[in-house]
Protein backbone atom coordinates (compact mmCIF):
# COMPACT_ATOMS: atom_id res chain seq x y z
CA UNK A 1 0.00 0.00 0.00
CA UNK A 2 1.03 3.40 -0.75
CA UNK A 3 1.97 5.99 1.79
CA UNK A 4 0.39 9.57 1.90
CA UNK A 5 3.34 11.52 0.42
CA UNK A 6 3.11 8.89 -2.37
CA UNK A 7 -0.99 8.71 -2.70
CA UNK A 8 -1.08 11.60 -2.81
CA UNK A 9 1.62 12.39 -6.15
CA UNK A 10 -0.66 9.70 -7.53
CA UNK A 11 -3.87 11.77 -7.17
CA UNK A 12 -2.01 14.99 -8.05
CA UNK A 13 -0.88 13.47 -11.21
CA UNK A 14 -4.29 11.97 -12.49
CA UNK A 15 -5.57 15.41 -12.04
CA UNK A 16 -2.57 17.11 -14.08
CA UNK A 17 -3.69 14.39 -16.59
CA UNK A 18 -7.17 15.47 -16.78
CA UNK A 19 -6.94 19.03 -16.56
CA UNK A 20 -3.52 20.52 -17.66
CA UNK A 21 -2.53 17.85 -20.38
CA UNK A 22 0.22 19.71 -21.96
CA UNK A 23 1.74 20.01 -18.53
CA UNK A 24 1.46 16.21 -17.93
CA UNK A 25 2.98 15.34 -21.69
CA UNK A 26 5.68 17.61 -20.73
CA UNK A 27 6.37 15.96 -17.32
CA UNK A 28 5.98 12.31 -18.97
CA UNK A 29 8.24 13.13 -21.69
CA UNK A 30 10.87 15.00 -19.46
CA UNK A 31 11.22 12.00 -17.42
CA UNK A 32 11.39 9.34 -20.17
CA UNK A 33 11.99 5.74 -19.20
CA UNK A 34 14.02 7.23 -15.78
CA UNK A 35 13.27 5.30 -12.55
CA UNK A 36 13.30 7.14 -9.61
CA UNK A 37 13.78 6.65 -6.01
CA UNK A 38 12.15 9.36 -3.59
CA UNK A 39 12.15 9.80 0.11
CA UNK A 40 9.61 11.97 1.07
CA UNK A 41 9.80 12.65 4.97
CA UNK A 42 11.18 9.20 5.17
CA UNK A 43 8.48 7.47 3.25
CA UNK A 44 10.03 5.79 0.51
CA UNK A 45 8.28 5.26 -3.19
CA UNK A 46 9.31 4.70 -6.59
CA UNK A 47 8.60 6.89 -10.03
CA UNK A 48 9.11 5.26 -13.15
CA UNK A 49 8.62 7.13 -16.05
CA UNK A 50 7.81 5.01 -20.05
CA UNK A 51 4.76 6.58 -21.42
CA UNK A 52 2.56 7.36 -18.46
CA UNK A 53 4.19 7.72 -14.81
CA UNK A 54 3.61 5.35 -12.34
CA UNK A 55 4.06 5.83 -8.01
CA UNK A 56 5.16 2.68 -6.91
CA UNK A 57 6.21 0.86 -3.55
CA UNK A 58 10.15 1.17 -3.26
CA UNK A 59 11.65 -2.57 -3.46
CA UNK A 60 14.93 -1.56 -3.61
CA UNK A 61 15.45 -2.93 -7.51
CA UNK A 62 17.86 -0.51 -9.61
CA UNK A 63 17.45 3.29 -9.99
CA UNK A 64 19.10 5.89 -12.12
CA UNK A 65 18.04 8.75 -9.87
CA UNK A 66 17.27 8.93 -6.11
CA UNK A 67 15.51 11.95 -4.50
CA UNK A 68 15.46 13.13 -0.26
CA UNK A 69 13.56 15.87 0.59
CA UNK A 70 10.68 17.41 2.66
CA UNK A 71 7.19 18.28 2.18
CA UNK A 72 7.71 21.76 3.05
CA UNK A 73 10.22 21.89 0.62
CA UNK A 74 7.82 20.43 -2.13
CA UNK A 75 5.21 22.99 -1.28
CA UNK A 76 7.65 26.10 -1.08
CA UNK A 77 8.83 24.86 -4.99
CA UNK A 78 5.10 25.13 -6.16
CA UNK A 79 4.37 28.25 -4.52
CA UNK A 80 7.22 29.49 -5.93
CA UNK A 81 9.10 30.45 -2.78
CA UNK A 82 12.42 28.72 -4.48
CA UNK A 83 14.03 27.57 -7.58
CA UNK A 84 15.07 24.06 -7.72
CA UNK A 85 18.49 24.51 -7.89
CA UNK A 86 18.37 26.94 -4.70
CA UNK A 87 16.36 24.03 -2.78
CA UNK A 88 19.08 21.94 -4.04
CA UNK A 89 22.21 24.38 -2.77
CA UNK A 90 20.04 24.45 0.40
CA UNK A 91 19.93 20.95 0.93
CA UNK A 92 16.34 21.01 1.12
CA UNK A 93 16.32 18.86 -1.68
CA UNK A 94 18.99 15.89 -1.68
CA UNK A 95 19.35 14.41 -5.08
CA UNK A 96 21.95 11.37 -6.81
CA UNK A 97 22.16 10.75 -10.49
CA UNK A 98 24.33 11.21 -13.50
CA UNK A 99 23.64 14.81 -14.68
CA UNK A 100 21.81 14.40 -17.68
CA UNK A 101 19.28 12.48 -15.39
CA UNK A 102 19.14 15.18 -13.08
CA UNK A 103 18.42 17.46 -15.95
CA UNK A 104 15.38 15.19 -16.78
CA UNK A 105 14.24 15.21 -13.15
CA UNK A 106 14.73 19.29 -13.13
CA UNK A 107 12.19 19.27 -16.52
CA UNK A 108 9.76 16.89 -15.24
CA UNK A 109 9.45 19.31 -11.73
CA UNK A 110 9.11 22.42 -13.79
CA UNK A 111 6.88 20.58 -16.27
CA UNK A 112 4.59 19.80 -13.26
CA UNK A 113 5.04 23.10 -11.33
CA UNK A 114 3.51 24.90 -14.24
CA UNK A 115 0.98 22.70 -14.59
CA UNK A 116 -0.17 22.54 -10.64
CA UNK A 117 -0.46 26.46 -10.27
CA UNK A 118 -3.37 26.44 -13.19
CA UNK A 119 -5.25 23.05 -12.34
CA UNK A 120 -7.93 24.43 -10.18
CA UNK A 121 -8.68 20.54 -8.97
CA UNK A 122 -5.16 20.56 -7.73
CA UNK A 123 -5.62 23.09 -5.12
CA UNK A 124 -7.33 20.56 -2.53
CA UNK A 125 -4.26 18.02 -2.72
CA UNK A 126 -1.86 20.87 -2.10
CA UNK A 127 -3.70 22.08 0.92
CA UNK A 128 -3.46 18.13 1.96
CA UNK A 129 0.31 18.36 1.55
CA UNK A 130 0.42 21.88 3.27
CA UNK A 131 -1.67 20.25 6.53
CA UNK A 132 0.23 16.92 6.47
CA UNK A 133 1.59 16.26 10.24
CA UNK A 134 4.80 15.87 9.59
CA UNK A 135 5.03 18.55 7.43
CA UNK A 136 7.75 21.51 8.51
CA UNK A 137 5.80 24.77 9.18
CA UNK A 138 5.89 26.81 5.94
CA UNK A 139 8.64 29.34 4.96
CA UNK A 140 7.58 33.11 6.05
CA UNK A 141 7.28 34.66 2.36
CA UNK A 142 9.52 37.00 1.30
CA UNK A 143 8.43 40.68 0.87
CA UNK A 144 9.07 42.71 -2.24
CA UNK A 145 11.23 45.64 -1.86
């Protein structure tokens, strides 16, 4: 069975699918046939990418790219309160791979970024991941000027 972290990509995903379609044949195509490991607040699932992405139950087999990070950082990337590659200088974001897989992974989060700030039906799963227990209390946003 899935974890929450993990459910809840699933769900976030099938919605991406049904409502922002380019954004989803971006993501699927940015990630190609790359199998990923994440760790997600210590739950551990699999994303493997050929055709249409699937969230699977980590069993240890192979991966080109494995993921760490925190749900607070995941939110903080789609509200826009940091860049990838500054969550990854931060070590919010922990991430292995050769780097033309990591450039994959980079497209496929920007792919689905873009995609979850205009899918309306998104909004609910977001404020799931915002309210999740284990969740670090959000960043304090930053004020222009």
């Amino acid at each position: 069975m899935l974890g929450p972290s993990a459910n809840l990509l699933r769900r976030a995903l099938a919605v991406l699918e049904r409502d922002e379609l380019r954004a989803f044949t971006h993501l699927s195509e940015a990630l190609g046939r790359l199998r990923l490991v994440m760790d997600v607040d210590g739950e551990r699932f699999r994303v493997i990418g050929g055709g249409r992405p699937r969230i699977e139950i980590d069993d240890a087999s192979p991966a080109e790219v494995r993921v760490t990070t925190g749900r607070a950082a995941i939110v903080d990337l789609i509200d826009g309160e940091t860049s990838f590659l500054d969550a990854v200088l931060a070590r919010r974001i922990r991430i292995t791979g050769d780097s033309f897989d990591l450039l994959q992974v980079a497209r496929a989060q920007r792919a689905f970024t873009e995609g979850a700030v205009r899918a309306r039906r998104l909004r609910p799963l977001l404020d799931e991941l915002r309210s999740a227990p284990t969740a670090a209390p959000p960043r304090r946003r930053r004020q222009a000027g």
